[in-house]
Protein backbone atom coordinates (compact mmCIF):
# COMPACT_ATOMS: atom_id res chain seq x y z
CA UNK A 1 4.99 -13.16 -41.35
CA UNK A 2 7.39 -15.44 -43.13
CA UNK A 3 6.01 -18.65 -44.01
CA UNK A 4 8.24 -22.32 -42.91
CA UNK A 5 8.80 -25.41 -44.63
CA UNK A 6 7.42 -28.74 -43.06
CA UNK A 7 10.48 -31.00 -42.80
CA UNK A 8 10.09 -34.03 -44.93
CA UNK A 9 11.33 -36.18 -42.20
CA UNK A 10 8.34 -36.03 -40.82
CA UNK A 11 5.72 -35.34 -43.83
CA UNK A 12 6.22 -35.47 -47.30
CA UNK A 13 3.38 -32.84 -48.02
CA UNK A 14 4.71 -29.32 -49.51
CA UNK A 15 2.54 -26.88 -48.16
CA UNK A 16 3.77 -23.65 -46.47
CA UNK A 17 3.20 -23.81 -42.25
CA UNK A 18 2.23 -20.67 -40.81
CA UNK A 19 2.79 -19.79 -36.93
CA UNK A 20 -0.22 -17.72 -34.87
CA UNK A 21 -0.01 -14.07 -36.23
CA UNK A 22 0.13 -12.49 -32.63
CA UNK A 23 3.07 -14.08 -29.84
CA UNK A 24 1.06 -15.25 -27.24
CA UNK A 25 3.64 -14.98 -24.43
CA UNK A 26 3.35 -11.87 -22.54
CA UNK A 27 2.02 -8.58 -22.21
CA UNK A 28 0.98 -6.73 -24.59
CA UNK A 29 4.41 -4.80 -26.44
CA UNK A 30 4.34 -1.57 -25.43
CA UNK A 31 8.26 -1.21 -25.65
CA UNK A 32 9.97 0.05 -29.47
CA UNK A 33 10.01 -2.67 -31.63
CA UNK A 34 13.57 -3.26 -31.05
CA UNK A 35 13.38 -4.67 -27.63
CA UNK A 36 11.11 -7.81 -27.00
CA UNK A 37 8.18 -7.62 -24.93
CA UNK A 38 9.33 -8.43 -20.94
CA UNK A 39 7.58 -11.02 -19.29
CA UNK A 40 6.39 -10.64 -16.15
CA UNK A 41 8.46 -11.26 -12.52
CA UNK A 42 6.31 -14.69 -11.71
CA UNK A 43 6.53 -16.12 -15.22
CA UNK A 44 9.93 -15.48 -15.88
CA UNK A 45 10.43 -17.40 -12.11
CA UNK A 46 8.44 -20.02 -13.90
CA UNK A 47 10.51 -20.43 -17.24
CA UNK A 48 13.40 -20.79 -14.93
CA UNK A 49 12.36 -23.57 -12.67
CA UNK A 50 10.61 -25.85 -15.39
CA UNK A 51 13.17 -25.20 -18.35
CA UNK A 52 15.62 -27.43 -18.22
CA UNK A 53 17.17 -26.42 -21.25
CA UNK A 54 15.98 -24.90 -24.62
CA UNK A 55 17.97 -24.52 -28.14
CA UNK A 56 17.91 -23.09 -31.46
CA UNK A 57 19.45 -26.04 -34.53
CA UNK A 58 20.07 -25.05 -37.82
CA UNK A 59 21.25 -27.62 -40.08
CA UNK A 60 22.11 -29.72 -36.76
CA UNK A 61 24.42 -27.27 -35.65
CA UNK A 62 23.17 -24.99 -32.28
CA UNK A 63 23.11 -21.53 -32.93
CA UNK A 64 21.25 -20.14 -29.40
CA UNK A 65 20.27 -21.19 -26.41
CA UNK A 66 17.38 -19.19 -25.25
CA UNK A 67 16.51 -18.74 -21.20
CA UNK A 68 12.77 -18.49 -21.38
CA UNK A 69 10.47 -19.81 -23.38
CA UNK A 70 9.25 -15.86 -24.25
CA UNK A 71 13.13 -15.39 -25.76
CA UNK A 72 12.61 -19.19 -27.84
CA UNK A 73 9.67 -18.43 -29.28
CA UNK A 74 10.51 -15.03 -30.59
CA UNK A 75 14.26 -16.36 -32.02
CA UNK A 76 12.49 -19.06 -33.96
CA UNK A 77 9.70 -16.38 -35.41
CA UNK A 78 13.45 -15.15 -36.79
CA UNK A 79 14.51 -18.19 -38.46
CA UNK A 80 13.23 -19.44 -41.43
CA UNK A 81 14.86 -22.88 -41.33
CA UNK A 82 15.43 -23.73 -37.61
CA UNK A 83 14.78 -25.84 -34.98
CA UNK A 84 13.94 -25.10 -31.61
CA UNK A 85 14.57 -28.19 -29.22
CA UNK A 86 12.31 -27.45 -25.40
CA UNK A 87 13.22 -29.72 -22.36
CA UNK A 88 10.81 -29.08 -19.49
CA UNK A 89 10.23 -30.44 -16.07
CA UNK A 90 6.75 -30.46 -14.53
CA UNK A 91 5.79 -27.09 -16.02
CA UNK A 92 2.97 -25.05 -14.58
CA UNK A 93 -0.05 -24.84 -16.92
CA UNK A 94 0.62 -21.73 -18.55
CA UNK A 95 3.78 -22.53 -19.48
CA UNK A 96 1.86 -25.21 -21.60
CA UNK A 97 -1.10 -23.03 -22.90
CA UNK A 98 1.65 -20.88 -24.61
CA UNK A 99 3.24 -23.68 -25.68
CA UNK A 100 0.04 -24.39 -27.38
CA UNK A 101 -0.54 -21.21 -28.59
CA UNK A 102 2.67 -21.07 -30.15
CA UNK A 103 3.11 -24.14 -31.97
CA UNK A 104 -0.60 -24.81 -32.36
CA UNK A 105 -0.71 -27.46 -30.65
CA UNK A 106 -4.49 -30.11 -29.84
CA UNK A 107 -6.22 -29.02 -26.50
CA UNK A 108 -5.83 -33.25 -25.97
CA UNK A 109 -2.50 -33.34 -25.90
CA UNK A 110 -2.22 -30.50 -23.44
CA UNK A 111 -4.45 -31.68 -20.93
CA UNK A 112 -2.76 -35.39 -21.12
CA UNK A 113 0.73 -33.32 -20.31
CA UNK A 114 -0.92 -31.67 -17.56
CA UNK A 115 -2.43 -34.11 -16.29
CA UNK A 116 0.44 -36.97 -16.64
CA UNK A 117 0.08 -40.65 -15.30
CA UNK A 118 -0.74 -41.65 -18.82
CA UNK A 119 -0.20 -45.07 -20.96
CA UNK A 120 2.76 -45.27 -23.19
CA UNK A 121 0.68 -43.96 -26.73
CA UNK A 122 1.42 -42.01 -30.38
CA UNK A 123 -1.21 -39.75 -31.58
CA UNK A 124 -0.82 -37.30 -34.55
CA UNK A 125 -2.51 -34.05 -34.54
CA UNK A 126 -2.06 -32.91 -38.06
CA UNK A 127 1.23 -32.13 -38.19
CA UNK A 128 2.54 -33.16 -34.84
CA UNK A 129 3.29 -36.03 -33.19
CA UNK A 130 1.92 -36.20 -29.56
CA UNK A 131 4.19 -39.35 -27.68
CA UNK A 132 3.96 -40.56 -24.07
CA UNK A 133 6.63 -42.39 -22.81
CA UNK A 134 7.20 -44.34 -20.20
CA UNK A 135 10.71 -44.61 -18.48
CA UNK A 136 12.49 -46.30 -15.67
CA UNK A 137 15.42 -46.75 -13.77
CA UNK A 138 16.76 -49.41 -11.16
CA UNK A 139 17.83 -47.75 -7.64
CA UNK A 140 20.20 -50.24 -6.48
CA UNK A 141 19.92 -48.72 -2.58
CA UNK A 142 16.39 -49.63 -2.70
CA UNK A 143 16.33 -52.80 -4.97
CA UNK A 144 13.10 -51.27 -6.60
CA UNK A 145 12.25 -49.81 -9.98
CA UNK A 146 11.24 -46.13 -10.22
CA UNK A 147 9.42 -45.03 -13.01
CA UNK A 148 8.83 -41.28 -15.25
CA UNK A 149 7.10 -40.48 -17.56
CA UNK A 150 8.02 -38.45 -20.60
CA UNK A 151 5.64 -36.27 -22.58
CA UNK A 152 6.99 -35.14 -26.33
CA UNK A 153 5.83 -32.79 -29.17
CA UNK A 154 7.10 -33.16 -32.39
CA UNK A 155 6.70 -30.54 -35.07
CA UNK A 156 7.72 -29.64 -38.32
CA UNK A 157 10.84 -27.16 -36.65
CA UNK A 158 10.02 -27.95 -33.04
CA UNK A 159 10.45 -30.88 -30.01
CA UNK A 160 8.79 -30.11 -26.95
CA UNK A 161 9.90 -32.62 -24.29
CA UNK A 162 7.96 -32.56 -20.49
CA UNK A 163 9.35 -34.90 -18.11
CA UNK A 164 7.14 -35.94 -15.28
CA UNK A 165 9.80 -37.42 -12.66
CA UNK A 166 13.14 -37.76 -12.26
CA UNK A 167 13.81 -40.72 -15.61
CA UNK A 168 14.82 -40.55 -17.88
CA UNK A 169 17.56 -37.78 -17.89
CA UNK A 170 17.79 -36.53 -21.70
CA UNK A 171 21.17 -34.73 -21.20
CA UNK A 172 22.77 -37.10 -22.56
CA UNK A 173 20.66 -37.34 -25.48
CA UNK A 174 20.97 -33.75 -26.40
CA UNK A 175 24.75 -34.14 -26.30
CA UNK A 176 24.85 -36.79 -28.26
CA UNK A 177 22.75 -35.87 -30.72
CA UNK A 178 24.68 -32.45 -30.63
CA UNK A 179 27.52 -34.37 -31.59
CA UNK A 180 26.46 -35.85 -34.46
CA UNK A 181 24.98 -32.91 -36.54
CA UNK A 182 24.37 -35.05 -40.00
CA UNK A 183 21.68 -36.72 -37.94
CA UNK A 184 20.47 -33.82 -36.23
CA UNK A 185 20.28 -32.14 -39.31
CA UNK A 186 17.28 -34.46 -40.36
CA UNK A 187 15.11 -32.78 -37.99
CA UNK A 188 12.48 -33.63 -34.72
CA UNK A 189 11.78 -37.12 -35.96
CA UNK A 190 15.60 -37.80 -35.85
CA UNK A 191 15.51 -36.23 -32.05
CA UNK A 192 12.30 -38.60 -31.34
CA UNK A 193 13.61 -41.66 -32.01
CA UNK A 194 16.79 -40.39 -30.38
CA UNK A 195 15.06 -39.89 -26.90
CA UNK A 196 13.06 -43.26 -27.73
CA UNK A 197 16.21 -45.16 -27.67
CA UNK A 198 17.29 -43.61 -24.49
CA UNK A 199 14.11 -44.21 -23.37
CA UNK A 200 14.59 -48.30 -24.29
CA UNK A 201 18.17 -48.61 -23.17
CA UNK A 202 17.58 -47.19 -19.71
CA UNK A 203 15.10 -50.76 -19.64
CA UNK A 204 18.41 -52.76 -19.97
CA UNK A 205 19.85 -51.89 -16.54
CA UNK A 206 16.45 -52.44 -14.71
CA UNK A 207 15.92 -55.62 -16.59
CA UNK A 208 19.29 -56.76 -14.98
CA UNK A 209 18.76 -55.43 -11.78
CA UNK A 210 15.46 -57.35 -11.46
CA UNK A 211 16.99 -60.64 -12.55
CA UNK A 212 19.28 -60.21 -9.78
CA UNK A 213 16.28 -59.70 -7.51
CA UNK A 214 14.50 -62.79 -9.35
CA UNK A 215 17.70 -64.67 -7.89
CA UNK A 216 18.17 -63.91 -4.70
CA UNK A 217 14.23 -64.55 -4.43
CA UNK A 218 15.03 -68.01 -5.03
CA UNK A 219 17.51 -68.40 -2.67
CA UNK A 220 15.45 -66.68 -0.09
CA UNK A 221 12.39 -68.96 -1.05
CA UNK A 222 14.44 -72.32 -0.75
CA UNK A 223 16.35 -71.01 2.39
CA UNK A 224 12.83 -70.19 4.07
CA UNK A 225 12.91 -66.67 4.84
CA UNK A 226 9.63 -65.26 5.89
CA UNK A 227 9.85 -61.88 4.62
CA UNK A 228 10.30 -63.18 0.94
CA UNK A 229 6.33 -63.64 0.04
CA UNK A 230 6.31 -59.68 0.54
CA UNK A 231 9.51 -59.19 -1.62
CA UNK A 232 8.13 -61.07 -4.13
CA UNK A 233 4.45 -59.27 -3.64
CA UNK A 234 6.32 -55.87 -3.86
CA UNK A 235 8.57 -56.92 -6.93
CA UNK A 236 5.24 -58.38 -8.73
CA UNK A 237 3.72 -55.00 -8.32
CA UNK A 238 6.45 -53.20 -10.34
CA UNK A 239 6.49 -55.84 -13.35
CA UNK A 240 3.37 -55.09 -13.75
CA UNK A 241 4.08 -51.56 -14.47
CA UNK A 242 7.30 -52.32 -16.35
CA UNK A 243 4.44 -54.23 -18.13
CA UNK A 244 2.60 -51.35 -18.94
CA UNK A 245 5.43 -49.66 -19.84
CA UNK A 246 6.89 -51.63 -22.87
CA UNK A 247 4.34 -53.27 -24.09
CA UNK A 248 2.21 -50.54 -25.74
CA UNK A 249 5.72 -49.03 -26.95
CA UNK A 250 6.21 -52.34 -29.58
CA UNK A 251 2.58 -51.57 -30.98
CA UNK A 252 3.70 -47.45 -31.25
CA UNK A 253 6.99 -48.55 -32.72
CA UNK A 254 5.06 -50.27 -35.48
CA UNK A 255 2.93 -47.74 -35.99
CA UNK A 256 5.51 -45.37 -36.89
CA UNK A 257 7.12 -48.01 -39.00
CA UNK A 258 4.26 -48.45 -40.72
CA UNK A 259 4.60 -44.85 -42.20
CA UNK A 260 7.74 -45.04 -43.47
CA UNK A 261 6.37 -44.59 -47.00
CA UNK A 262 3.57 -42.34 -46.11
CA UNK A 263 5.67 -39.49 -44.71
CA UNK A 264 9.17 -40.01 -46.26
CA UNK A 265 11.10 -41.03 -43.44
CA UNK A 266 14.75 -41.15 -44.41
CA UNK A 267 16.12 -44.18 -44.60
CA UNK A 268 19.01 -43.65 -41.66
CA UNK A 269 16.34 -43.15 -39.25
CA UNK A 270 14.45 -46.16 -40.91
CA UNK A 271 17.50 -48.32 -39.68
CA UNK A 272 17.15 -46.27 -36.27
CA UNK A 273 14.12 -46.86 -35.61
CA UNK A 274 14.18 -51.14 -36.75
CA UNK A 275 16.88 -51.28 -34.39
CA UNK A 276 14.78 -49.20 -31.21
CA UNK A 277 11.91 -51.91 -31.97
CA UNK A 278 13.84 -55.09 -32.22
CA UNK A 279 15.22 -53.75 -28.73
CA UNK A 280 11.85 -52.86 -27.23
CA UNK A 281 10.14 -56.64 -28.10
CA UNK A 282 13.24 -58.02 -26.05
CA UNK A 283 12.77 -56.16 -23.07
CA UNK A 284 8.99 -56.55 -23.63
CA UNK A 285 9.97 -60.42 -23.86
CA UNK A 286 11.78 -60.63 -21.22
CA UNK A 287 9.58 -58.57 -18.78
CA UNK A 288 6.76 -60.94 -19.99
CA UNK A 289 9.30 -63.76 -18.60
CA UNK A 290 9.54 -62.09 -15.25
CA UNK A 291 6.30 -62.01 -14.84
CA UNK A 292 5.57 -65.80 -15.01
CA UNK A 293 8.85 -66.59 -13.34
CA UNK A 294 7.51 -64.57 -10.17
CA UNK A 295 3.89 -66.43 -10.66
CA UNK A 296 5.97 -69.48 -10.29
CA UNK A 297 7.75 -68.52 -7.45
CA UNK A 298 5.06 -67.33 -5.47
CA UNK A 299 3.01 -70.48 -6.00
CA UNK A 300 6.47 -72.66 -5.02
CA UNK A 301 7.04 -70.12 -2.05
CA UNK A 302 3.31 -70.90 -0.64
CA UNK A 303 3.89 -75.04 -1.25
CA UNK A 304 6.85 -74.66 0.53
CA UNK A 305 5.11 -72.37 3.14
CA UNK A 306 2.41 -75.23 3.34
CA UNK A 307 4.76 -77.97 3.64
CA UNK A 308 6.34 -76.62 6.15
CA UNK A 309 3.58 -75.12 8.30
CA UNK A 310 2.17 -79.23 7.77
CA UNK A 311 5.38 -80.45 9.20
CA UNK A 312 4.88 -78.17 12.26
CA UNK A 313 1.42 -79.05 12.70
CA UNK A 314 2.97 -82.74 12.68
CA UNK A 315 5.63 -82.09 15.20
CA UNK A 316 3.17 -80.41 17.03
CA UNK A 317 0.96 -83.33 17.10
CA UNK A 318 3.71 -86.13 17.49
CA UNK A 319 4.86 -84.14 20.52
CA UNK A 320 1.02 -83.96 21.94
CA UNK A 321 1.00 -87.74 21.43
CA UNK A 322 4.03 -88.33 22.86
CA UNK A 323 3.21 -86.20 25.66
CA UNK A 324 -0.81 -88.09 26.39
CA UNK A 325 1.73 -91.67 26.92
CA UNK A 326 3.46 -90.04 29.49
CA UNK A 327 0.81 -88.83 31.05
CA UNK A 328 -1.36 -92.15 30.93
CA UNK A 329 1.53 -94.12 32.10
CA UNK A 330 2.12 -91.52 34.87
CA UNK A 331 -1.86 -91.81 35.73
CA UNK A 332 -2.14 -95.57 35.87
CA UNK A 333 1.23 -95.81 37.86
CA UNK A 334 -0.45 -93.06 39.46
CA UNK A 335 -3.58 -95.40 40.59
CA UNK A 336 -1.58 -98.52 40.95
CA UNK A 337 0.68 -96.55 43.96
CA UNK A 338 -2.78 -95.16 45.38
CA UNK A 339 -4.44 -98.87 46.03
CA UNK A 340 -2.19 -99.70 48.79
CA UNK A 341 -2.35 -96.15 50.00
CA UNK A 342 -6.00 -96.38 50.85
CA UNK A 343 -5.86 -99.49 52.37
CA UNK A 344 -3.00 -98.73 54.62
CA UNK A 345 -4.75 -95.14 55.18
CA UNK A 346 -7.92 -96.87 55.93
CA UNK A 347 -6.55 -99.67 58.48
CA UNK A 348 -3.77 -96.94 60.04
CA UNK A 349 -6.67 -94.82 61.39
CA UNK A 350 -6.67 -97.47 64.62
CA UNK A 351 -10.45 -97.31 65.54
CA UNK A 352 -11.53 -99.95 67.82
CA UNK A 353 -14.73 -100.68 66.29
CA UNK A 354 -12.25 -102.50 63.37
CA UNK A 355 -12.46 -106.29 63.89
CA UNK A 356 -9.34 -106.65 61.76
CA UNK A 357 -7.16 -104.84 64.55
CA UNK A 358 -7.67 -108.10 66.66
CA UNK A 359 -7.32 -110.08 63.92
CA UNK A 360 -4.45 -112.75 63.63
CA UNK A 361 -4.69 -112.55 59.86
CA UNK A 362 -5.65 -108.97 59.59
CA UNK A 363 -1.86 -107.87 58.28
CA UNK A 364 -1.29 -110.67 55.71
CA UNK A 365 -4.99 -110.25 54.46
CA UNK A 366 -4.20 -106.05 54.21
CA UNK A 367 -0.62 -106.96 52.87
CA UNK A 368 -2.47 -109.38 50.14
CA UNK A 369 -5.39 -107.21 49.62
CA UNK A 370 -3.07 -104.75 48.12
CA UNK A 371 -1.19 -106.92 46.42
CA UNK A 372 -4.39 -108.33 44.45
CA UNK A 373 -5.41 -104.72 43.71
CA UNK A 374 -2.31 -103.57 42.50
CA UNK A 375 -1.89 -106.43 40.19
CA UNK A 376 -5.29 -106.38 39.29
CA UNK A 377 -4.82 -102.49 37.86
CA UNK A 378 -1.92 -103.21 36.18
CA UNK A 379 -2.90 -106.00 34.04
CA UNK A 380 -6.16 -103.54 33.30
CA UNK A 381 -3.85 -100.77 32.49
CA UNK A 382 -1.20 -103.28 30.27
CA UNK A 383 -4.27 -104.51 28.35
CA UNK A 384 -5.06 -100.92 27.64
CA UNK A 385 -1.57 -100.21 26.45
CA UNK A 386 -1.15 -97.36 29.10
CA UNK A 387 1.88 -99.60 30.83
């Protein structure tokens, strides 16, 4: 089998690269050796739903664009000097074993792909690069943040891409990259930090769609709204994945700048790259910022919430105060009235037993009996400050 040349984009070792002898995609070829081996019903099904797209590059110009990863594998076995670029979306597991057979690639890195939901991180396996990606997007219907994750291989004459969820959409990167051949032309390194700056600009409109949120949180905290503490809860929950996200990605960006020298990296993507991690510690920066600001807010949003639960409690008491005057005034007017009651109800029950019936001073000494016993009780009461 012809031997390939490692790309010195990405190492600056010469030593030939050899594929796997055998194709390990499909059955056995049984067929003349002019037609390639057919793969069956099911996985050709498969190639179709998780291959989003798939192209041949040589010298950053596309010369084919393969269906199935079966036809990709066995066009690049044809070149000598190509480049085969692989987009897929949540592909089934042996759509990734023959990926690994193919491009020999670490049992690791599979079973991260496989198994997605993993931190932002750059390994090398030898000769390939083995990146996880976080990115995100801002749905303005929902006012939330959704995140993907983003899986890429990068050979010597191969980039694998495997997109877990809908971000980041890496149309646009092909297109543009497709459009500017002199770059393309420096090989899978020059794709990777394409697709990482696609991956860092699609921060910038979910860093300004959460500092609109940020803003209309405090109005809603000062205004008093009571769903805001969840809002803010809810919004807390995805900064600290944006966290996640970026953070790790200034450390990787390092990293690769750190190997500049080591593996030759030409200088144009040596600019590319500077400018991807001066862009990453801003958003990293500024999602750090959000972070605190939303602490902040929270802790202002539960004084406020205190204070004003406080002033209730006040009210509530002031009104309870106000409400045991009334009632003692209405009691001891309440027992003043009643004094004359019972001694009219007592002298109005006409027995004839009662020596005060027959009494010529019976009425003025009832009358003035009263009188005394009213006065009495409401001096009491006035010293008491119930009157």
């Amino acid at each position: 089998m012809p031997e390939r040349r490692a790309r010195p984009a990405l190492s600056p070792k010469k030593h030939a690269w050899r594929r796997p002898a055998a194709p390990p995609v499909g059955p056995p070829v049984t067929a003349a050796p002019s037609e390639p081996p057919a793969a069956p019903a099911e996985a050709q099904a498969a190639d179709h739903r998780s291959v989003v797209q798939a192209a041949l590059y040589r010298d950053g110009r596309r010369v084919s664009s393969p269906v199935t990863l079966a036809e990709t594998f066995r066009q690049l076995r044809e070149q000598h000097d190509g480049m085969a670029w692989i987009g897929l979306q949540g592909p089934t597991e042996a759509e990734l074993f023959s990926l690994a057979a193919e491009f020999d690639l670490h049992p690791l890195s599979i079973e991260d792909a496989l198994e997605a939901h993993q931190r932002p991180k750059l390994e090398r396996y030898g000769d390939t690069l083995f990146v996880v990606l976080r990115a995100a997007r801002y749905l303005d219907a929902a006012e939330e943040v959704d995140f993907g994750e983003l899986h890429v291989f990068v050979g010597p004459d191969f980039l694998i891409t495997v997109r877990h969820g809908a971000a980041p959409d890496l149309s646009s990167v092909r297109r543009r990259m497709e459009k500017t051949p002199e770059l393309l032309a420096l090989g899978p390194e020059a794709v990777l930090y394409a697709i990482l700056d696609a991956v860092v600009d699609g921060y910038i409109p979910v860093v300004q769609g959460v500092q609109i949120d940020i803003d209309e949180i405090e109005t809603e905290v000062f205004r008093g709204d009571p769903e805001v503490s969840r809002r803010i809860y809810e919004l807390s929950r995805e900064m600290v994945e944006f966290q996640r996200a970026t953070r790790p990605l200034v450390g990787m960006l390092h990293g690769l700048m750190a190997g500049f020298a080591k593996y030759g990296t030409d200088e144009e993507l040596q600019r590319y790259l500077r400018d991807v991690a001066d862009h990453v510690t801003h958003t990293s920066e500024r999602v750090d910022g959000f972070r605190q600001a939303l602490t902040e807010i929270l802790t202002v949003n539960a004084t406020l919430v205190t204070q004003q639960q406080n002033a209730e409690m006040r009210a509530l008491a002031e009104a309870g105060f106000e409400q045991n005057e009334e009632i003692k005034k209405i009691s001891s007017w309440a027992a003043i009235l009643f004094a004359p009651t019972l001694v009219g109800t007592i002298y109005g029950m006409n027995f004839d037993a009662m020596p005060e019936l027959r009494w010529v001073f019976g009425y003025p000494f009832a009358v003035a009996l009263m009188a005394v016993v009213c006065t009495s009780l409401y001096f009491i009461f006035k010293r008491r400050d119930w009157l």
